[in-house]
PDB file of N, CA and C in Angstrom:
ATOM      1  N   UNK A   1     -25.287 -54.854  10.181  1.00  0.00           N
ATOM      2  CA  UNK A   1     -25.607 -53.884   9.179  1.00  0.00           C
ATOM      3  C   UNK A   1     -26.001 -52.552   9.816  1.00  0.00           C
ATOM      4  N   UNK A   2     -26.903 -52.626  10.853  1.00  0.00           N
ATOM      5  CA  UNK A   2     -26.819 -51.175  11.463  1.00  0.00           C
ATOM      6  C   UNK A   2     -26.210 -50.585  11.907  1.00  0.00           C
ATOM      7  N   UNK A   3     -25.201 -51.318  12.506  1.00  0.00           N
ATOM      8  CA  UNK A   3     -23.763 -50.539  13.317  1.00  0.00           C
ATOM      9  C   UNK A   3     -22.991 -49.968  12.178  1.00  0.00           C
ATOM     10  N   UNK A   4     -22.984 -50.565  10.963  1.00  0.00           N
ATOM     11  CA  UNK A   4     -22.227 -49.986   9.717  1.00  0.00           C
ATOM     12  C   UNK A   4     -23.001 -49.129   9.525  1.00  0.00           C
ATOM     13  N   UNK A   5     -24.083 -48.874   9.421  1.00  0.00           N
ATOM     14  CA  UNK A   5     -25.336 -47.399   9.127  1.00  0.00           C
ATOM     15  C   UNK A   5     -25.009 -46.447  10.257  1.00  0.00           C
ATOM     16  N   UNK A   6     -25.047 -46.719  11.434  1.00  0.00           N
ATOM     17  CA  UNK A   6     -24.292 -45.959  12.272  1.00  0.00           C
ATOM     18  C   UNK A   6     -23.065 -45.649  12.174  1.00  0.00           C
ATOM     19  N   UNK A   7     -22.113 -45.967  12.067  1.00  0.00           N
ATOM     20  CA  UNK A   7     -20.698 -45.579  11.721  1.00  0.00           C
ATOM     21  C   UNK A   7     -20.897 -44.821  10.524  1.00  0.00           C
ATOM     22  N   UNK A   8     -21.486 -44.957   9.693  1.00  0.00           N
ATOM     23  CA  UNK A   8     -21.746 -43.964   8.426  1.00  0.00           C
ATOM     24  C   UNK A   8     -21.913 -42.759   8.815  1.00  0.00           C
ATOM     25  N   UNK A   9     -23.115 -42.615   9.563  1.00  0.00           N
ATOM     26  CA  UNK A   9     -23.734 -41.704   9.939  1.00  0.00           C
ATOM     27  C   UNK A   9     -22.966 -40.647  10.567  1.00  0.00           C
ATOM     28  N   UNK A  10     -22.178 -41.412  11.641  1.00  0.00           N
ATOM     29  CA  UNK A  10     -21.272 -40.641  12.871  1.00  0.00           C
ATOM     30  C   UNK A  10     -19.780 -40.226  11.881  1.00  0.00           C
ATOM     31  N   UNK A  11     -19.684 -40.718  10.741  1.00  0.00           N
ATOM     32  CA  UNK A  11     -18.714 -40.126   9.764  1.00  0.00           C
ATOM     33  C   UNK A  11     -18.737 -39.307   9.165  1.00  0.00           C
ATOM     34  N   UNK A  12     -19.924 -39.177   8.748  1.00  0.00           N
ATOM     35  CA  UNK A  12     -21.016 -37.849   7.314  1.00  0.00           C
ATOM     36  C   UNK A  12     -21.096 -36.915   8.916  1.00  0.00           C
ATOM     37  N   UNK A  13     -21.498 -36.601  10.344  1.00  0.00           N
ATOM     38  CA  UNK A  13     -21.586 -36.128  10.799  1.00  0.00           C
ATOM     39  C   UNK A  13     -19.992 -35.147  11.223  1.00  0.00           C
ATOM     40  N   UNK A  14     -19.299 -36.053  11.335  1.00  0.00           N
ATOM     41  CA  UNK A  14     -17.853 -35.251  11.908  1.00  0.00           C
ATOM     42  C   UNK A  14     -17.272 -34.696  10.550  1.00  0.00           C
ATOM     43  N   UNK A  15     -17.389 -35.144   9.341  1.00  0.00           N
ATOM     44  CA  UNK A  15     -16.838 -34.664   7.699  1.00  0.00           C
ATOM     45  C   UNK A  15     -17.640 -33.107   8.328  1.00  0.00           C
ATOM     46  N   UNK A  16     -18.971 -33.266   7.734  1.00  0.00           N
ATOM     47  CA  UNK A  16     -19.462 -32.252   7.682  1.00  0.00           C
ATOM     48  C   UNK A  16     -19.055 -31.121   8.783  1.00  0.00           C
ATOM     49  N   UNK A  17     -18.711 -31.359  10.298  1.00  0.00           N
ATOM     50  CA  UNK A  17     -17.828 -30.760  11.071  1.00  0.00           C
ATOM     51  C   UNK A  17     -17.117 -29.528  10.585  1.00  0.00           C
ATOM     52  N   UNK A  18     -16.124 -30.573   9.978  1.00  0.00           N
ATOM     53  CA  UNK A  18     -15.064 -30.257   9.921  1.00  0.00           C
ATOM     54  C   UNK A  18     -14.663 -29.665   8.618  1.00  0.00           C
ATOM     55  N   UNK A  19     -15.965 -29.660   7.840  1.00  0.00           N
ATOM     56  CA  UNK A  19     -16.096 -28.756   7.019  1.00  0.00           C
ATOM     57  C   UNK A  19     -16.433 -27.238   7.254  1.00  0.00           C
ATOM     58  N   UNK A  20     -17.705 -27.240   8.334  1.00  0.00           N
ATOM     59  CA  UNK A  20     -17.583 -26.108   8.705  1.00  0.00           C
ATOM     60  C   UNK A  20     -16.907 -25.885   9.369  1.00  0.00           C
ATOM     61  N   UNK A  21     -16.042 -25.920  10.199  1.00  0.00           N
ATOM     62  CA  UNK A  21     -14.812 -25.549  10.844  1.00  0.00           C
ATOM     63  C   UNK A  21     -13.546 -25.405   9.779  1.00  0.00           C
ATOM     64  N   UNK A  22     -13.643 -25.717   8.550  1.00  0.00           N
ATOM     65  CA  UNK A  22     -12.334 -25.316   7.888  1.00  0.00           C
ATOM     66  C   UNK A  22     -13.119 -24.470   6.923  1.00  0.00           C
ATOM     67  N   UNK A  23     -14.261 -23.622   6.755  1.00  0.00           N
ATOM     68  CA  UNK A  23     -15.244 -22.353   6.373  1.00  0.00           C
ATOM     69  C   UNK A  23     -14.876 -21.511   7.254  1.00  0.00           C
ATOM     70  N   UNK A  24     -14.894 -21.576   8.253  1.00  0.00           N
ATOM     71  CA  UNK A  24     -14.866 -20.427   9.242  1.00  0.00           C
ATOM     72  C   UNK A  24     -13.363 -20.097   9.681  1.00  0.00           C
ATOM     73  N   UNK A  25     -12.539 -21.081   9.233  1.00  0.00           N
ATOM     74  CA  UNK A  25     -11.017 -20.904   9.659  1.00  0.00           C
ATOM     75  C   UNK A  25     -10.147 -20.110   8.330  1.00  0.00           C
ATOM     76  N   UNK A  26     -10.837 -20.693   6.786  1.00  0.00           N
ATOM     77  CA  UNK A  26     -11.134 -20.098   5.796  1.00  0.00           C
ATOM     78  C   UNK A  26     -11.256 -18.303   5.972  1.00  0.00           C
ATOM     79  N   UNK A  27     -12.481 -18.323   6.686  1.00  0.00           N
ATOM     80  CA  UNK A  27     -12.685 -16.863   6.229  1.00  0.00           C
ATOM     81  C   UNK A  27     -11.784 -15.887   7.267  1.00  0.00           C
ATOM     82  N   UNK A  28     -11.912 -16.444   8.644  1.00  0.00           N
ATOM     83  CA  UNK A  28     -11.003 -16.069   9.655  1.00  0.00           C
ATOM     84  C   UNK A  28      -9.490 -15.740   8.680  1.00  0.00           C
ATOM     85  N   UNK A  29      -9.098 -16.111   7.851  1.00  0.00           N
ATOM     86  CA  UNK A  29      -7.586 -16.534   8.079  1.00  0.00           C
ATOM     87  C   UNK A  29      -7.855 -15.375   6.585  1.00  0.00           C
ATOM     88  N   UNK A  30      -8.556 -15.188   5.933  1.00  0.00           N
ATOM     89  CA  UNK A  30      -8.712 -13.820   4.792  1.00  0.00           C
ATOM     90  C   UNK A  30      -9.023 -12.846   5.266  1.00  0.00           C
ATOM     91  N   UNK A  31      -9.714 -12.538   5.826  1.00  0.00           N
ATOM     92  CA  UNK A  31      -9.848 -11.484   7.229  1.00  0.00           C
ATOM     93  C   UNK A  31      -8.764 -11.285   7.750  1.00  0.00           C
ATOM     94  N   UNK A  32      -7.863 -11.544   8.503  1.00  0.00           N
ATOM     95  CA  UNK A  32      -6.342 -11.848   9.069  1.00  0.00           C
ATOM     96  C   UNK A  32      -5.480 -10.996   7.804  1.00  0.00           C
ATOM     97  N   UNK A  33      -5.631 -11.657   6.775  1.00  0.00           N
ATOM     98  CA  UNK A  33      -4.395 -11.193   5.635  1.00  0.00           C
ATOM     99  C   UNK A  33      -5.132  -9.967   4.823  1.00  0.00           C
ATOM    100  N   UNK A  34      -6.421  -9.498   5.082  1.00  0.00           N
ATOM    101  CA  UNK A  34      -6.978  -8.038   4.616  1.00  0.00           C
ATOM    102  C   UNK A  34      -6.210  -7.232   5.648  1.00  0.00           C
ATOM    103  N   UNK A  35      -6.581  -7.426   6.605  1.00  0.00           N
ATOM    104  CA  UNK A  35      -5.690  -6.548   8.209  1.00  0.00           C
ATOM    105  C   UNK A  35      -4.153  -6.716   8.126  1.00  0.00           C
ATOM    106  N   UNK A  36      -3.452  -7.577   7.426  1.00  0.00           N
ATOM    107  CA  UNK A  36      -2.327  -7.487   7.364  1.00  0.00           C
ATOM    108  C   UNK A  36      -2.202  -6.685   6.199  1.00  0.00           C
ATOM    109  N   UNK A  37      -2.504  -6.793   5.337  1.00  0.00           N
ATOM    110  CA  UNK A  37      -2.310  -5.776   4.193  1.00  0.00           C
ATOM    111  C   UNK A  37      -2.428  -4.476   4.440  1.00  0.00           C
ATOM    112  N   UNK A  38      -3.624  -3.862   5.406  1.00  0.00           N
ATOM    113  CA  UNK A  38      -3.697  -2.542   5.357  1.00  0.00           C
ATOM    114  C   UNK A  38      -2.986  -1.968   6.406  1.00  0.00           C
ATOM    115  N   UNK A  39      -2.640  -3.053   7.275  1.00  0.00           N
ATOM    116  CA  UNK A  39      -1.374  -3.017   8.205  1.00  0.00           C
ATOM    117  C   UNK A  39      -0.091  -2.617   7.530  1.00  0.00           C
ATOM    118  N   UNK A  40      -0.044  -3.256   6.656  1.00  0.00           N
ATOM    119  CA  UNK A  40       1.776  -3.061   5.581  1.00  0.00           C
ATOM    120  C   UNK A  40       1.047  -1.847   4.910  1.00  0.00           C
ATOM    121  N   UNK A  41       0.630  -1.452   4.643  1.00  0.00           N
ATOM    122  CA  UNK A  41       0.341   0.166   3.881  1.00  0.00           C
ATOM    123  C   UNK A  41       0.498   1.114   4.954  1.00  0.00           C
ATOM    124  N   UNK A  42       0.013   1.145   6.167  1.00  0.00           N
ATOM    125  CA  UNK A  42       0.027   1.996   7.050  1.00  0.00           C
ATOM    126  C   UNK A  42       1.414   2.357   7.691  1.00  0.00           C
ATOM    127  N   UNK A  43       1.747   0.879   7.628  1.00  0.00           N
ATOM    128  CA  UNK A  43       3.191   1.232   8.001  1.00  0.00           C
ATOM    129  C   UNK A  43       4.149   1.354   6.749  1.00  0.00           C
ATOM    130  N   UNK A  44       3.983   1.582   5.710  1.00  0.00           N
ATOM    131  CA  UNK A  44       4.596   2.063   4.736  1.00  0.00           C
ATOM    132  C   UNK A  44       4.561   4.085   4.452  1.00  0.00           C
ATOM    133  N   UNK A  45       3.002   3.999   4.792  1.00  0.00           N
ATOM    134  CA  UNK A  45       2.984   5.428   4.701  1.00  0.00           C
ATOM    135  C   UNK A  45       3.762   6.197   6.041  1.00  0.00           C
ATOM    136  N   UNK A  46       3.899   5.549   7.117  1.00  0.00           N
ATOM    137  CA  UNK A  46       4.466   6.456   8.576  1.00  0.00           C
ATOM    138  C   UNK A  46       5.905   6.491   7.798  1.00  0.00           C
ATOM    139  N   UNK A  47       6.169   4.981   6.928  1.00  0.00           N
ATOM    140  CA  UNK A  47       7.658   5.091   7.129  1.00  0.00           C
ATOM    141  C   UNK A  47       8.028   6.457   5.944  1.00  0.00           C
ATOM    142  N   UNK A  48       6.938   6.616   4.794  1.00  0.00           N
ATOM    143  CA  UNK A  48       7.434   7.781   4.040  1.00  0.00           C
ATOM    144  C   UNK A  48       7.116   9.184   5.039  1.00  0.00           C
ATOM    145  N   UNK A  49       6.089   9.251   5.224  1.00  0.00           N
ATOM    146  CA  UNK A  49       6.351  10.715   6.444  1.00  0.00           C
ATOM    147  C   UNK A  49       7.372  10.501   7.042  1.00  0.00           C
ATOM    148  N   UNK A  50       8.007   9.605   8.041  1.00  0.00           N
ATOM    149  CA  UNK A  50       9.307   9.794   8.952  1.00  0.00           C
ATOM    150  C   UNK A  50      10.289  10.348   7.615  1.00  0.00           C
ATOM    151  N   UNK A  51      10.372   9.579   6.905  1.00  0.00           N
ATOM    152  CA  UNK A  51      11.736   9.839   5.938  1.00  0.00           C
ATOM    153  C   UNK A  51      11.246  11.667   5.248  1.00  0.00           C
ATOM    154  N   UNK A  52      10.286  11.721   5.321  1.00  0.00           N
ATOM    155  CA  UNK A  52      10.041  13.850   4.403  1.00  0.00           C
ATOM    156  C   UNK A  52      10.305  14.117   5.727  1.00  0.00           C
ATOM    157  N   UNK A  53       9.677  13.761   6.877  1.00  0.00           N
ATOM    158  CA  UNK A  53      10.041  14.509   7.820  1.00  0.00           C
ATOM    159  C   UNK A  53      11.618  14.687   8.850  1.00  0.00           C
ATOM    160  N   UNK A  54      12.504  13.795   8.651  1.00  0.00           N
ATOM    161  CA  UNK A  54      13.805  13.565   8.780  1.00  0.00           C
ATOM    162  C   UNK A  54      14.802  14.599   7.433  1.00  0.00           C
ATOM    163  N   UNK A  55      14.296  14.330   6.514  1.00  0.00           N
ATOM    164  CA  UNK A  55      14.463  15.326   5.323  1.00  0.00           C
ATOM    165  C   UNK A  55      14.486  16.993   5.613  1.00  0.00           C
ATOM    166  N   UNK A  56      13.106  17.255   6.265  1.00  0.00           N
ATOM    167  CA  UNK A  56      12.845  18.320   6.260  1.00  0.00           C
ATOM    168  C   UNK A  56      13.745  19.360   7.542  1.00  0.00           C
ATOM    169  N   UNK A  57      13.988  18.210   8.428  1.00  0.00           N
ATOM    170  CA  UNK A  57      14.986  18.617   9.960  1.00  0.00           C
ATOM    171  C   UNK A  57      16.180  18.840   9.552  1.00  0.00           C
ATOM    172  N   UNK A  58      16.373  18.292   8.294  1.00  0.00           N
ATOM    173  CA  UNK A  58      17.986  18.476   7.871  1.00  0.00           C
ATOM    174  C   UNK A  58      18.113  19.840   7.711  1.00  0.00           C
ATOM    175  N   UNK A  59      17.145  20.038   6.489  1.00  0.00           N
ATOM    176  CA  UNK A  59      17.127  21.367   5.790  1.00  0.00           C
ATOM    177  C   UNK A  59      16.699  22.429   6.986  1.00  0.00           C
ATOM    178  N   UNK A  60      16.169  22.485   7.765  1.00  0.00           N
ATOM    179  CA  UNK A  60      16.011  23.401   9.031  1.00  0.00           C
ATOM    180  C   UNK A  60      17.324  23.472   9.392  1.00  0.00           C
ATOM    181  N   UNK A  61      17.858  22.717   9.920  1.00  0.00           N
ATOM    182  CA  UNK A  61      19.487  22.606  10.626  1.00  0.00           C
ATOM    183  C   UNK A  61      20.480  22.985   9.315  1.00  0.00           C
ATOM    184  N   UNK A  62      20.467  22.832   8.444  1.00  0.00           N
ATOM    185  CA  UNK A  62      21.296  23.479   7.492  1.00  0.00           C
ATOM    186  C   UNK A  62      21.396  24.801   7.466  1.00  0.00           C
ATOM    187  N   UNK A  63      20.001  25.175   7.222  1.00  0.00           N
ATOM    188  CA  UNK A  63      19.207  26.727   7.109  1.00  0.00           C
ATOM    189  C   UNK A  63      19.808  27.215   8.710  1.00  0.00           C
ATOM    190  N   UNK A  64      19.561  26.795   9.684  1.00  0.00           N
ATOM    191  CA  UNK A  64      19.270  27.606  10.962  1.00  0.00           C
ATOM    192  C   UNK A  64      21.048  27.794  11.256  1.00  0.00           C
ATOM    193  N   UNK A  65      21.790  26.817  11.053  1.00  0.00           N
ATOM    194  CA  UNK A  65      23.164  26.854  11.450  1.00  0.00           C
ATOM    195  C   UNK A  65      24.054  27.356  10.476  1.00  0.00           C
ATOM    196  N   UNK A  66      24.139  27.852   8.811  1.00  0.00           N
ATOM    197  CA  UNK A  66      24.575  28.588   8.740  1.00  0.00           C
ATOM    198  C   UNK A  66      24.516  30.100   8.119  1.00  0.00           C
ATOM    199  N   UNK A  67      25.763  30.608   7.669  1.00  0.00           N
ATOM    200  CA  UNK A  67      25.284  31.782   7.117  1.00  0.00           C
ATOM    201  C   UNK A  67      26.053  31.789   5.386  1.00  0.00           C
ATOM    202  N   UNK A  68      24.651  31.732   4.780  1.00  0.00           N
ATOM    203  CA  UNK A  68      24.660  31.431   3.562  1.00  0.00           C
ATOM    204  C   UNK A  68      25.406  32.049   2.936  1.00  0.00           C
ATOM    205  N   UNK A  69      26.643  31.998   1.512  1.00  0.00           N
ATOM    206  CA  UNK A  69      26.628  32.725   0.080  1.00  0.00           C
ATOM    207  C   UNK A  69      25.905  32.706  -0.708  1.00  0.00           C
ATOM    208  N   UNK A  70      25.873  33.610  -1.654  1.00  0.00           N
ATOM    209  CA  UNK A  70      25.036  33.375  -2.507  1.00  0.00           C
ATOM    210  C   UNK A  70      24.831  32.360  -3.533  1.00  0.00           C
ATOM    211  N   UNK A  71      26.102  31.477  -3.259  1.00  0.00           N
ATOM    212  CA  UNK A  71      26.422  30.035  -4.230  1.00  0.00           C
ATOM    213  C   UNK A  71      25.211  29.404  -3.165  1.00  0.00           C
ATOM    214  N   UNK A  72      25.761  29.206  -2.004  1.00  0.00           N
ATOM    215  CA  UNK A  72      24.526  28.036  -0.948  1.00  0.00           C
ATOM    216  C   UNK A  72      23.533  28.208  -0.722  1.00  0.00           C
ATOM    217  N   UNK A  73      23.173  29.931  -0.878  1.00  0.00           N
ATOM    218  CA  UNK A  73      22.012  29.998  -1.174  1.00  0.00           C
ATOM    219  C   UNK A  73      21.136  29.322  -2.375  1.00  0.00           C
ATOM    220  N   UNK A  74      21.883  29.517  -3.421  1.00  0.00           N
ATOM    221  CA  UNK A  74      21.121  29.092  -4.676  1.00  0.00           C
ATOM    222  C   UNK A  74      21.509  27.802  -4.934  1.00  0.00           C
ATOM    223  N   UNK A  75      22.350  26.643  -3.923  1.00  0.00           N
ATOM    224  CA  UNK A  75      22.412  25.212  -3.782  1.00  0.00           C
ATOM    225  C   UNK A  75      21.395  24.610  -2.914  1.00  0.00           C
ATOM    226  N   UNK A  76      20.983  25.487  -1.307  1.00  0.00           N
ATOM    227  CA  UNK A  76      20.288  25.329  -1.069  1.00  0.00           C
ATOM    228  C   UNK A  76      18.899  25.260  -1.684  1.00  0.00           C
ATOM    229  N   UNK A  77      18.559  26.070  -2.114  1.00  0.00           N
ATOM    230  CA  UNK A  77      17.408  26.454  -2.736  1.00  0.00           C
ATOM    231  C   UNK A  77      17.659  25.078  -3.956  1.00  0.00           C
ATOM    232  N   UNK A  78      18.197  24.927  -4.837  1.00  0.00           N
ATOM    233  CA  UNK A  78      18.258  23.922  -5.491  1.00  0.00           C
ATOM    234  C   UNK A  78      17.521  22.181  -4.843  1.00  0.00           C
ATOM    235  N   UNK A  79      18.263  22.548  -3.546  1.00  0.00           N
ATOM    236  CA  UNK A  79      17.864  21.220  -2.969  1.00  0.00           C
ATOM    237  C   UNK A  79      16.987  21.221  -1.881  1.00  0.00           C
ATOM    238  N   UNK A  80      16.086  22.169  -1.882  1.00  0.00           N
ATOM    239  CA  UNK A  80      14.862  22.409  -1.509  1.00  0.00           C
ATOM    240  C   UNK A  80      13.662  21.932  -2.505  1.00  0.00           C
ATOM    241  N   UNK A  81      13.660  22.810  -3.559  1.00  0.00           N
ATOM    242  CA  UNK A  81      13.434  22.305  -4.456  1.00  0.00           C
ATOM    243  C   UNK A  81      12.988  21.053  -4.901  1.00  0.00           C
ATOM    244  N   UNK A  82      14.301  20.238  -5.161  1.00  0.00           N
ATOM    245  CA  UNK A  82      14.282  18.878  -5.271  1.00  0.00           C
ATOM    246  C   UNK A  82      13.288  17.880  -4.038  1.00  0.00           C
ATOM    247  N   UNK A  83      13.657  18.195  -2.852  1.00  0.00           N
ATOM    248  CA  UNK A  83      12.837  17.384  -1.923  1.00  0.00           C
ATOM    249  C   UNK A  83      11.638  17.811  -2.418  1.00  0.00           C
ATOM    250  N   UNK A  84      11.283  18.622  -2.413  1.00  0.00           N
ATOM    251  CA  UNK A  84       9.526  19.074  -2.742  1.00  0.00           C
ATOM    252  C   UNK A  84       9.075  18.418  -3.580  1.00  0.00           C
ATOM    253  N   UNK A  85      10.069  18.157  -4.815  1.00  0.00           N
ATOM    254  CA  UNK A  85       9.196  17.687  -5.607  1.00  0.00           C
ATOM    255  C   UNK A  85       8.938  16.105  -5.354  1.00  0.00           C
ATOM    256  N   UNK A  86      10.062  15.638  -4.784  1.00  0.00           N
ATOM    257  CA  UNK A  86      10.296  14.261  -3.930  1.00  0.00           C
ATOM    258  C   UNK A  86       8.898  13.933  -2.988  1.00  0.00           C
ATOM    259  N   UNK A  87       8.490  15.069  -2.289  1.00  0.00           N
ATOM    260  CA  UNK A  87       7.564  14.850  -1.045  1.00  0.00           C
ATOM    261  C   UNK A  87       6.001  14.843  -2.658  1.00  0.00           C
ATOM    262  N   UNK A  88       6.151  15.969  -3.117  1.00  0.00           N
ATOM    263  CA  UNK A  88       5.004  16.180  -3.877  1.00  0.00           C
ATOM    264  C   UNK A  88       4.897  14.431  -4.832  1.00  0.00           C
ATOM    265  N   UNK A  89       5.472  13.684  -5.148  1.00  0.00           N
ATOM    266  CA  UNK A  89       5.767  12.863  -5.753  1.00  0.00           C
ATOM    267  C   UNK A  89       5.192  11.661  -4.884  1.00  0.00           C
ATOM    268  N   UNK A  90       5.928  11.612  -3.687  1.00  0.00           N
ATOM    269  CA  UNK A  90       5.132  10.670  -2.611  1.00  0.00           C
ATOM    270  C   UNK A  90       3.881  11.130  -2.052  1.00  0.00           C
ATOM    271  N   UNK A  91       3.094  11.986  -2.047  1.00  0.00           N
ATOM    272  CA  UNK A  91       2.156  12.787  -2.081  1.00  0.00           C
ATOM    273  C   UNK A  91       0.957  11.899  -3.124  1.00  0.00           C
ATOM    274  N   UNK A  92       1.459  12.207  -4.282  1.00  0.00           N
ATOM    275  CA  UNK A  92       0.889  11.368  -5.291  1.00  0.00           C
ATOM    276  C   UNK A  92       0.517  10.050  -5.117  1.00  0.00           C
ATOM    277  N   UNK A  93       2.098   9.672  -5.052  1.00  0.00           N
ATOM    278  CA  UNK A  93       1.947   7.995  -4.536  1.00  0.00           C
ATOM    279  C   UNK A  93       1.056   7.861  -3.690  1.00  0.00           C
ATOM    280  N   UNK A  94       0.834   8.174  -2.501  1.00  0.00           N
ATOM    281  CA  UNK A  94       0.099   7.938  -1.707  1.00  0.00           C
ATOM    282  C   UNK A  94      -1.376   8.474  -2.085  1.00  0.00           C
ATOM    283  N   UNK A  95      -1.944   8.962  -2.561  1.00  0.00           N
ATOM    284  CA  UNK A  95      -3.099   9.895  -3.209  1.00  0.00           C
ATOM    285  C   UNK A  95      -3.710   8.453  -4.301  1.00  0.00           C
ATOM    286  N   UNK A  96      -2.800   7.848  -4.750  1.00  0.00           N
ATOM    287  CA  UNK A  96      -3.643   6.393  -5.613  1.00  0.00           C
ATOM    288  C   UNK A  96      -3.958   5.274  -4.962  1.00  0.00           C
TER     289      UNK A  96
END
């Protein structure tokens, strides 16, 4: 009968273990997926700056290489325009 009280004992001892060890692996492992989350935002926001800023090199190299009419002028300008409001838009997005 005591060796069964002992074996009890040494059972309720390793449960309880391994309870706290699956608490702390628990919180470890939500911790982990907070840092992954603000990980995937961060790299969501570089990836919208690269893309305004790939955008914006175009329109430099458009602008710098040629010599406008007054149609491409006022196409350009059209699609100047448009990105802005594109960047101002992700601007936002990112601002909530």
């Amino acid at each position: 009968m005591n060796q069964n009280s002992l074996l009890t004992t040494e059972i309720k001892l390793k449960v309880l273990k391994l309870l706290a060890q699956n608490k702390k692996l628990s919180i470890s492992n939500m911790e982990l997926k907070n840092e992954n989350e603000e990980l995937k935002k961060f790299i969501q926001n570089q990836k919208n700056s690269i893309e305004q800023l790939e955008d914006n090199n175009k329109i430099i190299k458009l602008a710098s290489e040629m010599h406008l009419s007054d149609l491409e002028k006022k196409q350009l300008k059209t699609e100047l325009t448009e990105k802005i409001k594109l960047i101002d838009e992700c601007i936002k997005m990112l601002s909530t």
